[in-house]
C-alpha atoms as a PDB file:
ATOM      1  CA  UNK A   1      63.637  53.342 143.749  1.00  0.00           C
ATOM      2  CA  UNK A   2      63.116  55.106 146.944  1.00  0.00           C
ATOM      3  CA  UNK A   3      62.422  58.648 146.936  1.00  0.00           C
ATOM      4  CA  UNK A   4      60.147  61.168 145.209  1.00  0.00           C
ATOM      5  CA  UNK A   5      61.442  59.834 141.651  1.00  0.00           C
ATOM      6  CA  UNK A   6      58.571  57.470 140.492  1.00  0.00           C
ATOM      7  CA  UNK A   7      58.916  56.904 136.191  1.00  0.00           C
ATOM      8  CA  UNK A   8      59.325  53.891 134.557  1.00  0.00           C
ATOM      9  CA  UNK A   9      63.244  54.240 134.484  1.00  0.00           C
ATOM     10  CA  UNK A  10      65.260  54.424 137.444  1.00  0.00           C
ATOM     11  CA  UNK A  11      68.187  57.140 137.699  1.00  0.00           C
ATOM     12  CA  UNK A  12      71.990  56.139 137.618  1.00  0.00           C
ATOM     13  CA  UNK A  13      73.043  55.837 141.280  1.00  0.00           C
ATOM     14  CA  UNK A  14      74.140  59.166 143.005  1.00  0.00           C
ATOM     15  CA  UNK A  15      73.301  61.253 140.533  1.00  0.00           C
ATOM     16  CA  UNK A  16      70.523  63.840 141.051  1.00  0.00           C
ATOM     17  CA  UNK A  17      69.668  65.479 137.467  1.00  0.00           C
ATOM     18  CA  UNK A  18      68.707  69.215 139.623  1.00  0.00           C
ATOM     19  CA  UNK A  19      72.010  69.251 141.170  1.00  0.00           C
ATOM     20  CA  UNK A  20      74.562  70.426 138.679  1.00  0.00           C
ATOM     21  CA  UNK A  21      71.861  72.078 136.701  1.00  0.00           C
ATOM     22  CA  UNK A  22      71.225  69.191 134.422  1.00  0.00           C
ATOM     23  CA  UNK A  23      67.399  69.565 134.016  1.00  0.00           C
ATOM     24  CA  UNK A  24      66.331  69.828 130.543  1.00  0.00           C
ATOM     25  CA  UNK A  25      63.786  73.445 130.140  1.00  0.00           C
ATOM     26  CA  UNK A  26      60.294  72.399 128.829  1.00  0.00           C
ATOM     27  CA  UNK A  27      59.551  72.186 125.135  1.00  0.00           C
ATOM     28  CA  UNK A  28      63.361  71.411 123.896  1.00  0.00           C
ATOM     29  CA  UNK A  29      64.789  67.726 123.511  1.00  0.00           C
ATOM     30  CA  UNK A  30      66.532  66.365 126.433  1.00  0.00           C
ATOM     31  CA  UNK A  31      70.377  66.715 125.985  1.00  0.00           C
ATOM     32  CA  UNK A  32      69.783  69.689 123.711  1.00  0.00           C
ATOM     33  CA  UNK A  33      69.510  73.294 124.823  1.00  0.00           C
ATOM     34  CA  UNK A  34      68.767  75.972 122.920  1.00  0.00           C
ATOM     35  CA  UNK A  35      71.190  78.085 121.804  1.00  0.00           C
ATOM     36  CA  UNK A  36      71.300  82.022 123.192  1.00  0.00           C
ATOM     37  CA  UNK A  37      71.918  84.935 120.454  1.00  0.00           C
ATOM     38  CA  UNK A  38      75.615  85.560 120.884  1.00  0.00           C
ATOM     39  CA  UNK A  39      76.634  81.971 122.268  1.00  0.00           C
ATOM     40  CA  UNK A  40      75.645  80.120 118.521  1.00  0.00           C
ATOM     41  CA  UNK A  41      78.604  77.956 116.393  1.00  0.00           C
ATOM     42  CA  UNK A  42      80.646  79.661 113.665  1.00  0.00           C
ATOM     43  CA  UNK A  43      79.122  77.829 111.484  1.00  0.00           C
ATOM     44  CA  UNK A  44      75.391  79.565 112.572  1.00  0.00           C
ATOM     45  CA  UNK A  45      77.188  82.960 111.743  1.00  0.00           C
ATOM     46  CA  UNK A  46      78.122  82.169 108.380  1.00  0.00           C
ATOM     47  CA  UNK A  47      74.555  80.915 107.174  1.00  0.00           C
ATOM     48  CA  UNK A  48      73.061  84.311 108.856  1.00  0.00           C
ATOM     49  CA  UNK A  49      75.707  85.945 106.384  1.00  0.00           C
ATOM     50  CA  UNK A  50      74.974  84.053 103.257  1.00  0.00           C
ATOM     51  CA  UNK A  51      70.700  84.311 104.186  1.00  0.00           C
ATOM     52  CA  UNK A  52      71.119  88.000 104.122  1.00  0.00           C
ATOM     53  CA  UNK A  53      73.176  87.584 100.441  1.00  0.00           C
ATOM     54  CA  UNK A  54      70.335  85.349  99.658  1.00  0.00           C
ATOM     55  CA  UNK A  55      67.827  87.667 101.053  1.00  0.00           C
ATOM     56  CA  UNK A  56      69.532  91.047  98.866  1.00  0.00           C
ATOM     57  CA  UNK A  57      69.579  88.768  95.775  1.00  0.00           C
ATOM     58  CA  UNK A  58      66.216  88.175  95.749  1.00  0.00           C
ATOM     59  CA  UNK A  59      65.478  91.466  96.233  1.00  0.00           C
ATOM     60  CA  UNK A  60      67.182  92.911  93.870  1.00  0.00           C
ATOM     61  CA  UNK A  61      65.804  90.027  91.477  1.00  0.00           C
ATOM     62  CA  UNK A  62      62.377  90.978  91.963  1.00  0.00           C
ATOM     63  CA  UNK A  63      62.650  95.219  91.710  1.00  0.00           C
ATOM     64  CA  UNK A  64      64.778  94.567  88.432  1.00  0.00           C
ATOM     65  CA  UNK A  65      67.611  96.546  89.302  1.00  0.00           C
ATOM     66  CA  UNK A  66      71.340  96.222  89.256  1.00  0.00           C
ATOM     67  CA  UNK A  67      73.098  94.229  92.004  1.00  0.00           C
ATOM     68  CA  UNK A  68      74.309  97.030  94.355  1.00  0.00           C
ATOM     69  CA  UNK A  69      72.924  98.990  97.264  1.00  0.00           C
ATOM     70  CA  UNK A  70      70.130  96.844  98.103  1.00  0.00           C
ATOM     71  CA  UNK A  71      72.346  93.227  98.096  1.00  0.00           C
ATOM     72  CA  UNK A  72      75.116  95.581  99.667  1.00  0.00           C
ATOM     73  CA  UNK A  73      73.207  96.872 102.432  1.00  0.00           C
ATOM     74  CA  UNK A  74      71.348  93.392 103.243  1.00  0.00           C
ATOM     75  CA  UNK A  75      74.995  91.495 103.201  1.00  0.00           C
ATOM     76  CA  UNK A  76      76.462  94.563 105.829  1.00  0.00           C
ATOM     77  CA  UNK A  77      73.275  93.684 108.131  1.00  0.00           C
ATOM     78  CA  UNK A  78      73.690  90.107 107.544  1.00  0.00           C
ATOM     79  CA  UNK A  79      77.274  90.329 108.881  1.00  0.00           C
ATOM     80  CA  UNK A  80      76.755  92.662 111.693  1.00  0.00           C
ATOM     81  CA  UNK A  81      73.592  90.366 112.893  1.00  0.00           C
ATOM     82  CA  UNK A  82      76.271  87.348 112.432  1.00  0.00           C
ATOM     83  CA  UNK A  83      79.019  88.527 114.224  1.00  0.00           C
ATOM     84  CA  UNK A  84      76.696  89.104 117.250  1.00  0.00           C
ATOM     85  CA  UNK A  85      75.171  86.153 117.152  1.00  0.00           C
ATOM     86  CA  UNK A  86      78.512  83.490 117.429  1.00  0.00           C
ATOM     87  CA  UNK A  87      80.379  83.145 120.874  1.00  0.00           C
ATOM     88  CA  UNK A  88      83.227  85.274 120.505  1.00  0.00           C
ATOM     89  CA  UNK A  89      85.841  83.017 120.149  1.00  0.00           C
ATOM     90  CA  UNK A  90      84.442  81.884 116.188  1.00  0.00           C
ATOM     91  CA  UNK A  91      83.468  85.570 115.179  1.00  0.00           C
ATOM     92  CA  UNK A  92      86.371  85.137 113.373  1.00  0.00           C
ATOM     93  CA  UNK A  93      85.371  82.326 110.731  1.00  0.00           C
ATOM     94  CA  UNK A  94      82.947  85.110 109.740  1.00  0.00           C
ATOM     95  CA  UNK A  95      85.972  87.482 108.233  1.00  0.00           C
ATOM     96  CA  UNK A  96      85.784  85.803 104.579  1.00  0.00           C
ATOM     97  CA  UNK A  97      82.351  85.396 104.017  1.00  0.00           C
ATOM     98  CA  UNK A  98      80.673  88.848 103.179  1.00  0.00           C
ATOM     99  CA  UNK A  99      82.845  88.969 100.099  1.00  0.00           C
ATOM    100  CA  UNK A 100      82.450  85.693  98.587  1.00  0.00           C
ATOM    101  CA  UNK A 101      78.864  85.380  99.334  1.00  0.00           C
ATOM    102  CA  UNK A 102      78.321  88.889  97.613  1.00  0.00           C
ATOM    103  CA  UNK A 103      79.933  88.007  94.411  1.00  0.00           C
ATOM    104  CA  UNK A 104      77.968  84.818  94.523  1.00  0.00           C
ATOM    105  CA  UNK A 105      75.060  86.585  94.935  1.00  0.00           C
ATOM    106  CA  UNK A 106      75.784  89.554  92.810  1.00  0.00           C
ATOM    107  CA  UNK A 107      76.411  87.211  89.660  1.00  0.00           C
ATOM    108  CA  UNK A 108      72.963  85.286  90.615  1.00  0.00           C
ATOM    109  CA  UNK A 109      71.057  88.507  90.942  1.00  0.00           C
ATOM    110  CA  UNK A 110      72.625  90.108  87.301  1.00  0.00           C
ATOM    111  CA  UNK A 111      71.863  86.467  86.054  1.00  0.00           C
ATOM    112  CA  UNK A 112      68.606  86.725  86.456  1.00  0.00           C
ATOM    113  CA  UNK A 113      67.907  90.365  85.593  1.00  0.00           C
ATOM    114  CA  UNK A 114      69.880  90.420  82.386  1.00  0.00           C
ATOM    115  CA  UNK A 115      68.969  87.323  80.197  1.00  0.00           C
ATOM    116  CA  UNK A 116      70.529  88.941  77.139  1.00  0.00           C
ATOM    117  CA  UNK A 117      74.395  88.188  78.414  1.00  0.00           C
ATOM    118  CA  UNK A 118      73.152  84.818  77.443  1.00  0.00           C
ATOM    119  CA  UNK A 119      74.666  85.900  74.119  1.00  0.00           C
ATOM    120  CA  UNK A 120      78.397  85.792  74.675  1.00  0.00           C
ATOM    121  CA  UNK A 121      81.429  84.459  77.373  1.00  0.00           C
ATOM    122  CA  UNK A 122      82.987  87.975  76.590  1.00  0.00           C
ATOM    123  CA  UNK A 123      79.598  89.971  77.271  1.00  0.00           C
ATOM    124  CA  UNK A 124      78.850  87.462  80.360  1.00  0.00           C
ATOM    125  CA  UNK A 125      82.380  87.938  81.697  1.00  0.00           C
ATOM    126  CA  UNK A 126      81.923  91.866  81.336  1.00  0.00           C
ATOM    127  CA  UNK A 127      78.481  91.910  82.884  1.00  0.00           C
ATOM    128  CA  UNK A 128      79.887  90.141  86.171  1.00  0.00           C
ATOM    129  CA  UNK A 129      82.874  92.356  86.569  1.00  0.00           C
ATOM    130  CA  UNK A 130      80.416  94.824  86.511  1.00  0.00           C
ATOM    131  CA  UNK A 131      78.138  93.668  89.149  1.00  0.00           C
ATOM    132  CA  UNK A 132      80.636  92.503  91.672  1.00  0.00           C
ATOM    133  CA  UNK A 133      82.490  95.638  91.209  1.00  0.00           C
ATOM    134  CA  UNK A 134      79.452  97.594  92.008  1.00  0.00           C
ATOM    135  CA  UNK A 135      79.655  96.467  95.392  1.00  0.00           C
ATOM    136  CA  UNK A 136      83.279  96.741  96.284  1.00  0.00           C
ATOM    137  CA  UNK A 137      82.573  99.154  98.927  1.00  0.00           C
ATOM    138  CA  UNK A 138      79.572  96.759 100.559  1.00  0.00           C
ATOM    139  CA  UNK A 139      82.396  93.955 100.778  1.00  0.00           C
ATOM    140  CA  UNK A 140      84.890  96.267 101.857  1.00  0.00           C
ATOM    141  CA  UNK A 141      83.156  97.720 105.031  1.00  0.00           C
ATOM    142  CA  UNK A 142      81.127  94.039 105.589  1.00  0.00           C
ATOM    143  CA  UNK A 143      84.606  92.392 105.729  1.00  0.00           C
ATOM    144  CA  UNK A 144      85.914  95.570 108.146  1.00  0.00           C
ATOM    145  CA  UNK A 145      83.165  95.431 110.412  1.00  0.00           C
ATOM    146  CA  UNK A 146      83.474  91.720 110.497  1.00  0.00           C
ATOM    147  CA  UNK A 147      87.431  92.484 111.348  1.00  0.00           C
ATOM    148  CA  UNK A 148      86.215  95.079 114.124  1.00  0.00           C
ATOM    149  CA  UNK A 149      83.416  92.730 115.581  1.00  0.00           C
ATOM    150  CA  UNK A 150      86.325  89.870 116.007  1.00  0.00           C
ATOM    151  CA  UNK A 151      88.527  92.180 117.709  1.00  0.00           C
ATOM    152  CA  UNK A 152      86.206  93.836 119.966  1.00  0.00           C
ATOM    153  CA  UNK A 153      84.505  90.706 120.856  1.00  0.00           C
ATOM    154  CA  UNK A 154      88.170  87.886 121.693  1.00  0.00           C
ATOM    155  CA  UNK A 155      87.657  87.042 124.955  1.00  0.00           C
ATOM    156  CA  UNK A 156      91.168  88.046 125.410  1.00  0.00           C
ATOM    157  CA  UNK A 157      90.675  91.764 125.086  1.00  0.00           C
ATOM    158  CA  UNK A 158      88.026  92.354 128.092  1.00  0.00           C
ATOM    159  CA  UNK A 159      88.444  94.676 130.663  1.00  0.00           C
ATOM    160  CA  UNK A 160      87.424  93.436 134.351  1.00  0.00           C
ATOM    161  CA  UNK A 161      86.967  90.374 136.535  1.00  0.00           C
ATOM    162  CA  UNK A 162      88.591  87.888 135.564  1.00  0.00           C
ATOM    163  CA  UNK A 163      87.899  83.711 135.867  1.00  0.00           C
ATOM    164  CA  UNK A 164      88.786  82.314 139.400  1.00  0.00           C
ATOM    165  CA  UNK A 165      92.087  81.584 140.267  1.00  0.00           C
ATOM    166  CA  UNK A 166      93.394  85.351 138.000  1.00  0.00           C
ATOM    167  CA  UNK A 167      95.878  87.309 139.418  1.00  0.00           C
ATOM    168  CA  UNK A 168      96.246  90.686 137.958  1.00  0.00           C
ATOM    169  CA  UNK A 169     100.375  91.194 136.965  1.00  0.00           C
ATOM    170  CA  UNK A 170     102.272  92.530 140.208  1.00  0.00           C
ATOM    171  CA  UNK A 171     103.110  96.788 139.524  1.00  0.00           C
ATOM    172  CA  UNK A 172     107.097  97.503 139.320  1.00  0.00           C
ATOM    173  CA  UNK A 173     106.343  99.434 142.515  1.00  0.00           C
ATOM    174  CA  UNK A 174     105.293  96.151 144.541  1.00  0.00           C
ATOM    175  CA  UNK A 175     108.673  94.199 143.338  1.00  0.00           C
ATOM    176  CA  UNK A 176     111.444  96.105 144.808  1.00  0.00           C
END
């Protein structure tokens, strides 16, 4: 192959890898790059919720206290840190999941504290009414901010310049 690229297989014909920015950076895979803090899937944003749920459940496991301000405050972090971290257009999957992962992890964290609801489907049923209900307002300002993140971060409502090829909408004083 004639030029400066010498390896053991040639490059596709008219096609230099530098030119459109196709180099791979040092230390990842080649045809994966690593994905920037505000730029990750949906999907990213929804395990960073449920890890800080994890996270407040264990927590709240090991001091032996009620599910509440501890698993509530860790699942409000959890979804601020995930609505941050997804591109903008999937901050929206995110809306759902402070809720259910706090009753799932409320109900895992009374579980473990209080083995002596083992006695009873009525005194089990009780308990977990209990513990999710203790953090109604957690889910309730995790599933606004999630609300708020989505709508300050939709591509749609940004101020400024614009993609090529926008033209801002012509002013009633420039159609007459």
């Amino acid at each position: 192959v004639p030029g400066p690229y010498r390896g053991p297989h040639p490059r596709p014909r008219g096609r230099d890898p530098g030119a459109r920015g196709e180099t791979h950076r040092r230390g990842s895979p080649p045809g994966r790059t690593p994905r920037r803090w505000g730029a990750l899937p949906g999907r990213s944003g929804v395990c960073i919720v449920i890890g800080g749920a994890a996270l407040g459940a264990a927590a709240t496991a090991a001091t032996g206290s009620e599910p509440g301000f501890v698993l509530g405050l860790l699942v409000v972090a959890g979804t601020a840190a995930a609505a941050r971290a997804v591109r903008p257009r999937a901050v929206y999957r995110i809306i759902p999941v402070p809720a259910l992962a706090y009753v799932a992890a409320a109900v895992i964290a009374g579980l473990i504290r209080d083995r002596a609801t083992d006695t009873s489907l009525t005194a089990l049923a009780i308990s977990a009414a209990q513990w999710i209900a203790s953090g109604f307002l957690a889910m309730t300002a995790a599933t606004v901010l999630a609300i708020v993140m989505t709508a300050a971060r939709w591509p749609g409502n940004r101020r400024g310049p614009r993609g090529p090829g926008h033209r801002p909408p012509r002013s009633a004083e420039h159609t007459s």
